[in-house]
N, C-alpha and C. Protein backbone atom coordinates (compact mmCIF):
# COMPACT_ATOMS: atom_id res chain seq x y z
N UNK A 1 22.03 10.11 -23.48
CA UNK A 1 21.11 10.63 -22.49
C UNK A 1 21.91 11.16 -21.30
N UNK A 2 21.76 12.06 -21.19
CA UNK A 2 22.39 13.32 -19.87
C UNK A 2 21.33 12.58 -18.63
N UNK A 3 22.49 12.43 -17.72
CA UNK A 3 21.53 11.96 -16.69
C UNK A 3 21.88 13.18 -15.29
N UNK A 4 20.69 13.99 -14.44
CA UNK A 4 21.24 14.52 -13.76
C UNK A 4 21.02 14.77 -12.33
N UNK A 5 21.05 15.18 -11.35
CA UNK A 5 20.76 15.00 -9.69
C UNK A 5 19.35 15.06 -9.48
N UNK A 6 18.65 15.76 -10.58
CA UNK A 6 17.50 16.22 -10.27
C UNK A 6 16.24 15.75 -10.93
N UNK A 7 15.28 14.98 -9.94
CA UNK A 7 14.02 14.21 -11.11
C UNK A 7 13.43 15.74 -11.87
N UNK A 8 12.71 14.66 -12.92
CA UNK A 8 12.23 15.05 -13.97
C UNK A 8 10.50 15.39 -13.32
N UNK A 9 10.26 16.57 -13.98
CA UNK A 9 8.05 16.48 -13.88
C UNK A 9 7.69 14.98 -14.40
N UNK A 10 7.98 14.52 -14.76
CA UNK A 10 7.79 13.13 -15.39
C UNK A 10 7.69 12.13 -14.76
N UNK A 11 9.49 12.26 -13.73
CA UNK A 11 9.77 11.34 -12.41
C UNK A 11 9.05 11.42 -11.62
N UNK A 12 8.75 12.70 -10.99
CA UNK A 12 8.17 13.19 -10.05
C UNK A 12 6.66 12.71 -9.85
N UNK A 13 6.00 12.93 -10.71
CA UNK A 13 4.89 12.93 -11.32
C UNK A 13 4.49 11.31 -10.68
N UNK A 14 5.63 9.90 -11.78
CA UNK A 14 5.46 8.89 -11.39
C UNK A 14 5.66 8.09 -10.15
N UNK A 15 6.53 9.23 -9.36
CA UNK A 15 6.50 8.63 -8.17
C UNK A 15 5.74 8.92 -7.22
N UNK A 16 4.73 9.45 -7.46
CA UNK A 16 3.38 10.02 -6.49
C UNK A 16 2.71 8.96 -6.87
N UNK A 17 2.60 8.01 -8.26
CA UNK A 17 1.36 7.52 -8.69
C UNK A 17 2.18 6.07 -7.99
N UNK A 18 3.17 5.59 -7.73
CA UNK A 18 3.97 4.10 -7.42
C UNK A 18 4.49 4.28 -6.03
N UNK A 19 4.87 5.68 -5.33
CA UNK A 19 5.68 5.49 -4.03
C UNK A 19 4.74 5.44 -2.87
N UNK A 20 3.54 4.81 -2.87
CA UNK A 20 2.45 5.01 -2.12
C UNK A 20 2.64 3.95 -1.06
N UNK A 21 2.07 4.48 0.40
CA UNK A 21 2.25 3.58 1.59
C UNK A 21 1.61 2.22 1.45
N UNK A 22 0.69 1.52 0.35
CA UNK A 22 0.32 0.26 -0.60
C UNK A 22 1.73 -0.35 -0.79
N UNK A 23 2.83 0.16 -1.79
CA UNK A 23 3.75 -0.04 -2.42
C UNK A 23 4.63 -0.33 -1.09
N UNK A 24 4.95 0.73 0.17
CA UNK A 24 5.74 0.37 1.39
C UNK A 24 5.34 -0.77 2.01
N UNK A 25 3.60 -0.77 1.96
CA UNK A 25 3.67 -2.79 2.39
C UNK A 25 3.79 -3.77 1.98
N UNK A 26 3.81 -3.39 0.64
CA UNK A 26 4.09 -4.82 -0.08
C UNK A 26 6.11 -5.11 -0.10
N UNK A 27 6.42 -3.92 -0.05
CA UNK A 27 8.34 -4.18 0.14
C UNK A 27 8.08 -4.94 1.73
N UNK A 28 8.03 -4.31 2.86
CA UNK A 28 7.92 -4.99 3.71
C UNK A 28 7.38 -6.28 3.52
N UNK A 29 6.41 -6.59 3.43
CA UNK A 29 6.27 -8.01 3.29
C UNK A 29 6.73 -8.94 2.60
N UNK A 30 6.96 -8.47 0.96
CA UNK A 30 8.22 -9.58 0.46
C UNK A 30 9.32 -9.74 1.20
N UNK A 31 9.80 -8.68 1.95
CA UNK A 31 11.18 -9.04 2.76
C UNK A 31 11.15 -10.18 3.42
N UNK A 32 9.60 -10.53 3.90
CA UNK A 32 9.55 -11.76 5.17
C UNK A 32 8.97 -13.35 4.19
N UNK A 33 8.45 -12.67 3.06
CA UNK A 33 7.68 -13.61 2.50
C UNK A 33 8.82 -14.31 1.24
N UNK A 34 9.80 -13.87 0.99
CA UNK A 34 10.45 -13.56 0.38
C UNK A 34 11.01 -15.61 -0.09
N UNK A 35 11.85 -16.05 1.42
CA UNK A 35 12.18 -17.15 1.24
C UNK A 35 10.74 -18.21 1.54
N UNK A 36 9.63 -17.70 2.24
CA UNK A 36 8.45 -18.73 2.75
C UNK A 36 7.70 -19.17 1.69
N UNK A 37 7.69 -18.06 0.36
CA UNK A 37 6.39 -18.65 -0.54
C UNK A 37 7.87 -19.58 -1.31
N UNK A 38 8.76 -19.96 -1.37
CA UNK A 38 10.10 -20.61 -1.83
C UNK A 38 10.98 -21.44 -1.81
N UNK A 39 10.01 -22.39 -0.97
CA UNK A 39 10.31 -22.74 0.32
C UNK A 39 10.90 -24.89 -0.59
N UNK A 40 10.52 -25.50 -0.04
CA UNK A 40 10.80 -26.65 -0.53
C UNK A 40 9.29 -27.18 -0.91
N UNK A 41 8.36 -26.52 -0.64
CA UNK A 41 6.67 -26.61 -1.13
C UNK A 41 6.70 -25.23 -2.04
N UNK A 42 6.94 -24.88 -2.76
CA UNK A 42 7.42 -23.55 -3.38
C UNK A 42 6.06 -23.20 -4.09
N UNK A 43 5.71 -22.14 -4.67
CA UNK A 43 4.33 -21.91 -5.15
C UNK A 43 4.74 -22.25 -6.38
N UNK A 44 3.28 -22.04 -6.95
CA UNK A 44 3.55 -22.03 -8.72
C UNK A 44 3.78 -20.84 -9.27
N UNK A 45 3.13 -19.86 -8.60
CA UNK A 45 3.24 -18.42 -9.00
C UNK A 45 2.78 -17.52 -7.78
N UNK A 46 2.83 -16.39 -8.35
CA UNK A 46 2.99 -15.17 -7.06
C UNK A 46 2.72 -14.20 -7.72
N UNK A 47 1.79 -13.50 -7.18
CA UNK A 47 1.74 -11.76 -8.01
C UNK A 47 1.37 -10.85 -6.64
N UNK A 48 1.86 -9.64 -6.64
CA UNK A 48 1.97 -8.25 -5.81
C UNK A 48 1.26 -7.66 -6.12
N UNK A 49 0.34 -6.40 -6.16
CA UNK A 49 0.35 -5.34 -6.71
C UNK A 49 -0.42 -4.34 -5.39
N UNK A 50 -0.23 -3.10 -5.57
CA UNK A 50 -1.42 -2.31 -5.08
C UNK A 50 -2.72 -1.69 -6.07
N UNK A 51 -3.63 -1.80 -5.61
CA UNK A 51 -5.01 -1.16 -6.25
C UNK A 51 -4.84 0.17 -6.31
N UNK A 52 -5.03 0.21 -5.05
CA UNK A 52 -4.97 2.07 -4.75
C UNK A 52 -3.53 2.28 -4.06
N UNK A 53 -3.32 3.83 -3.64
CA UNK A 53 -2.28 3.76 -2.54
C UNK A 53 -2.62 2.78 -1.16
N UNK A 54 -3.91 3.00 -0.76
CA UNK A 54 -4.58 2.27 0.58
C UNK A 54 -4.93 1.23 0.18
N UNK A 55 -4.56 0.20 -0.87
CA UNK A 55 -5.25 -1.05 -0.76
C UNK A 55 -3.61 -2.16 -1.68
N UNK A 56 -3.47 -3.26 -0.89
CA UNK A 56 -2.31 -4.25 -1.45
C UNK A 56 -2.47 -5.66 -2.06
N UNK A 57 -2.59 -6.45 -2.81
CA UNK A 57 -2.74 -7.88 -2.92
C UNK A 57 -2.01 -8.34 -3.51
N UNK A 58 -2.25 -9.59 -2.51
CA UNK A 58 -0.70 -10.82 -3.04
C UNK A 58 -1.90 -12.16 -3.34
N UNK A 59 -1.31 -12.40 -4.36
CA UNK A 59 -2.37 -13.96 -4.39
C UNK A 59 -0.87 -14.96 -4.91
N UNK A 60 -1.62 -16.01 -4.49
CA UNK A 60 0.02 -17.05 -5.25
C UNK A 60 -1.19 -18.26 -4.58
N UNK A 61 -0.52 -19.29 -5.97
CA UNK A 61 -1.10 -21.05 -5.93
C UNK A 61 0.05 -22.11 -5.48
N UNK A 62 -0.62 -22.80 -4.70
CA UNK A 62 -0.08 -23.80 -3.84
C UNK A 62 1.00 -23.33 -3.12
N UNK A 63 2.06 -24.16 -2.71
CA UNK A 63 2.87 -23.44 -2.10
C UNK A 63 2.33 -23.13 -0.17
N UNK A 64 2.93 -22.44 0.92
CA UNK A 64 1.96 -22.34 2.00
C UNK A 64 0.98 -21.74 2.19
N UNK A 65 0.17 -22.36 3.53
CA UNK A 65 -1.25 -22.37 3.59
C UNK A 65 -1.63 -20.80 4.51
N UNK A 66 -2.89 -20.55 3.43
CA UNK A 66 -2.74 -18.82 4.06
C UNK A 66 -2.48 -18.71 5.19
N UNK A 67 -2.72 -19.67 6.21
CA UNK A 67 -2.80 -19.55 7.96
C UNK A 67 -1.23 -19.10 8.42
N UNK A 68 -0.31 -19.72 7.62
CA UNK A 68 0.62 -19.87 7.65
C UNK A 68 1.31 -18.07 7.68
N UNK A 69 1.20 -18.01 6.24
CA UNK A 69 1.68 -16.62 5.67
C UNK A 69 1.04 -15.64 6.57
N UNK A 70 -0.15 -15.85 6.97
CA UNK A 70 -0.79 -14.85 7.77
C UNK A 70 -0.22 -14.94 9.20
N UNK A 71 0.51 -15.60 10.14
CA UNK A 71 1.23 -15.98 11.41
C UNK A 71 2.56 -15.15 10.57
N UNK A 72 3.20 -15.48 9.99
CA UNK A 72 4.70 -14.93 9.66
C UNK A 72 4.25 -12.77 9.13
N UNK A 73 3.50 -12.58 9.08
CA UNK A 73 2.97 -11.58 8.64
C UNK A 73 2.74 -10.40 9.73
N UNK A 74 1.79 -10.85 10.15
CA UNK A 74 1.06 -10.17 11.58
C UNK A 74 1.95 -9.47 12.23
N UNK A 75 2.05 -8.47 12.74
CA UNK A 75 2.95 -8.12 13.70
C UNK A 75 2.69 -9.31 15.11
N UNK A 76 3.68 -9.49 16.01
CA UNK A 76 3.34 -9.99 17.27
C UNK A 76 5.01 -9.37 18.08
N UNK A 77 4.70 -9.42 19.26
CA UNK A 77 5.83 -9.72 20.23
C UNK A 77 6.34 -10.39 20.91
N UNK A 78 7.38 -10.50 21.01
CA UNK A 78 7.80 -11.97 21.54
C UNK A 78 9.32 -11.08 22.61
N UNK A 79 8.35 -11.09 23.52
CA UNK A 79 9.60 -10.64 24.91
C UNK A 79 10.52 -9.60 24.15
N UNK A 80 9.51 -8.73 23.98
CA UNK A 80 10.00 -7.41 23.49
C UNK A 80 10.79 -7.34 21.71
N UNK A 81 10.63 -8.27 21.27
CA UNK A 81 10.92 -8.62 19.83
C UNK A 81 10.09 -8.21 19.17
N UNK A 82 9.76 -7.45 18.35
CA UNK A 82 8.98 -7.21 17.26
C UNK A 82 9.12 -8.29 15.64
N UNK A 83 8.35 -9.47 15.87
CA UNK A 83 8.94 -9.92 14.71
C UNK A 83 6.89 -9.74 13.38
N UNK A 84 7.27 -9.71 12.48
CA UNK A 84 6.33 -9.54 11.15
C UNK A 84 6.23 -8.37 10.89
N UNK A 85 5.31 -7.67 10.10
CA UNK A 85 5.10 -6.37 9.56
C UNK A 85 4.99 -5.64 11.00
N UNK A 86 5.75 -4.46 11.20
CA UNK A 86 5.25 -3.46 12.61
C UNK A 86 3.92 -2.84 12.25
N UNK A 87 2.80 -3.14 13.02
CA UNK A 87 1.52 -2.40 12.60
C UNK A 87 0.52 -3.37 11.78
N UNK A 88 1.16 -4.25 11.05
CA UNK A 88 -0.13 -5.04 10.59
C UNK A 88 -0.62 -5.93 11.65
N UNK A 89 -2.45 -6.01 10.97
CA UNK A 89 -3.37 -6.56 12.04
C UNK A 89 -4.20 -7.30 11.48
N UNK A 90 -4.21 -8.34 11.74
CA UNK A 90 -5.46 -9.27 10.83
C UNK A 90 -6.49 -8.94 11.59
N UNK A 91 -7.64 -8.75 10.26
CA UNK A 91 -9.01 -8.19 10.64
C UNK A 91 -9.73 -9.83 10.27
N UNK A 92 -9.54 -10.60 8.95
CA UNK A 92 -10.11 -11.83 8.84
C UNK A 92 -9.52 -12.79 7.99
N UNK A 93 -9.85 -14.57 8.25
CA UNK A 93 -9.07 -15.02 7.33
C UNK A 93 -9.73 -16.33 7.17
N UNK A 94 -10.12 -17.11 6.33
CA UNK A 94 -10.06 -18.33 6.04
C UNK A 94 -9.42 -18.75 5.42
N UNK A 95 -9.46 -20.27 4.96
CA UNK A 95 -8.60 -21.12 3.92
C UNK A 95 -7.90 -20.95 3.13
N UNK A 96 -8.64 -19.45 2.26
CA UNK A 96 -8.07 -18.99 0.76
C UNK A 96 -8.08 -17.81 0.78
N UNK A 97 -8.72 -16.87 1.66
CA UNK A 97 -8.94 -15.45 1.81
C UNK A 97 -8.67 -14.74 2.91
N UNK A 98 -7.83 -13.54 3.27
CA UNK A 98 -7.76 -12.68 4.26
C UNK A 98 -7.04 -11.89 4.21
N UNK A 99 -7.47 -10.73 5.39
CA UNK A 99 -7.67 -9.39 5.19
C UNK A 99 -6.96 -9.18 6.21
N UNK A 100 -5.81 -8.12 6.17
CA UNK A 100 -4.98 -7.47 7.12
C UNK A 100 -4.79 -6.44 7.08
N UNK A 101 -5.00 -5.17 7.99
CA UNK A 101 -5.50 -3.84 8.29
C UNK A 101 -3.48 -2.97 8.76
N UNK A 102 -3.28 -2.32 7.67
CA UNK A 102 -1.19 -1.75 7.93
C UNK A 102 -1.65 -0.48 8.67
N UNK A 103 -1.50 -0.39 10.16
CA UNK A 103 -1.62 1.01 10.98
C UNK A 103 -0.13 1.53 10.70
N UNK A 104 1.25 1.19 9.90
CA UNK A 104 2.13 1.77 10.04
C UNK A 104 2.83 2.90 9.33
N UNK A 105 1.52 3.69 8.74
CA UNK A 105 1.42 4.84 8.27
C UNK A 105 0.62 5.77 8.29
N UNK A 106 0.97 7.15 7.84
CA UNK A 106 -0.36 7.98 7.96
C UNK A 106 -1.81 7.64 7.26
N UNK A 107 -1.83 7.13 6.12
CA UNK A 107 -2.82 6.11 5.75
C UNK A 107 -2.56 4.74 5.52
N UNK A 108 -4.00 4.38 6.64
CA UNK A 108 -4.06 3.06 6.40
C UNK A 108 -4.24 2.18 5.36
N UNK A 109 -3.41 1.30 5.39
CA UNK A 109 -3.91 -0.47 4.37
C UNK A 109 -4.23 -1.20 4.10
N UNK A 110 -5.13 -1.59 3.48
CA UNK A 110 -5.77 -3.28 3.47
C UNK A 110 -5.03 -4.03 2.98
N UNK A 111 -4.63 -5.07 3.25
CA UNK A 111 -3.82 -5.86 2.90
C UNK A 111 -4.89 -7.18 2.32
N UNK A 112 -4.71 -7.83 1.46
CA UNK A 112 -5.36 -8.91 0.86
C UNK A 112 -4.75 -10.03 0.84
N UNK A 113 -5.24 -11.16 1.21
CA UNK A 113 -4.26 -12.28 0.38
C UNK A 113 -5.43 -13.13 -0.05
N UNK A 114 -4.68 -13.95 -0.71
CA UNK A 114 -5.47 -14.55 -1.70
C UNK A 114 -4.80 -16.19 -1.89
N UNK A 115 -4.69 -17.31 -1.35
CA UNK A 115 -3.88 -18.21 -2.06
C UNK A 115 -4.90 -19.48 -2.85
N UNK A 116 -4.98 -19.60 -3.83
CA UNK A 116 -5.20 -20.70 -4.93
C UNK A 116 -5.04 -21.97 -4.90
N UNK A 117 -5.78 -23.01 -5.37
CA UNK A 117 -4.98 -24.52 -5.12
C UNK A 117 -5.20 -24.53 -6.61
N UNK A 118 -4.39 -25.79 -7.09
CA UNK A 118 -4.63 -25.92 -8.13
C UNK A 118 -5.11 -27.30 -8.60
């Protein structure tokens, strides 16, 4: 197989349907979530995906408590520090469910989470 500088209609093609600003929040957020769902309470499992380009979900069982993931997540500032996603905003959240709104693109994201007990 000749490999060469230039994608393929094929490549191209698939990276319209996977390189979507969905797909940019979910990299960002594994970056932070990365060691927390791993932790010494570690989950049982973990899954990513995006729906659409504008829509993301992470669900994972046991392991920390959404309140948790959702504080390490959020954007906030801290004396001019930008620490969590730049632009994400929690819109709602209880126990097992919530919803976080990514302003850090030209289209916006819903962000989902989802965590499980078992």
């Amino acid at each position: 197989m000749m490999l060469t500088d230039e994608l393929s209609e094929q490549e191209r093609a698939l990276l319209e349907l996977t390189a979507t600003p969905a797909a940019t929040l979910l990299g960002a957020v594994s970056m932070i979530l990365r060691t927390t769902l791993f932790t010494a309470d570690p989950v049982a499992w973990v899954d990513m995906w995006q729906a659409r380009p504008d829509l993301a979900r992470i669900e994972w069982m046991d392991g920390p408590e959404l309140a948790d993931v959702v504080a390490q997540l959020a954007a906030k500032d801290y004396e001019g520090t930008i620490e969590g996603v730049p632009g994400l905003r929690i819109t709602s959240y209880d126990d097992h469910n919530a919803k976080l709104h990514w302003i850090g693109t030209g289209t916006p994201v819903l962000l989902q989470l989802t965590r499980q007990t078992s």
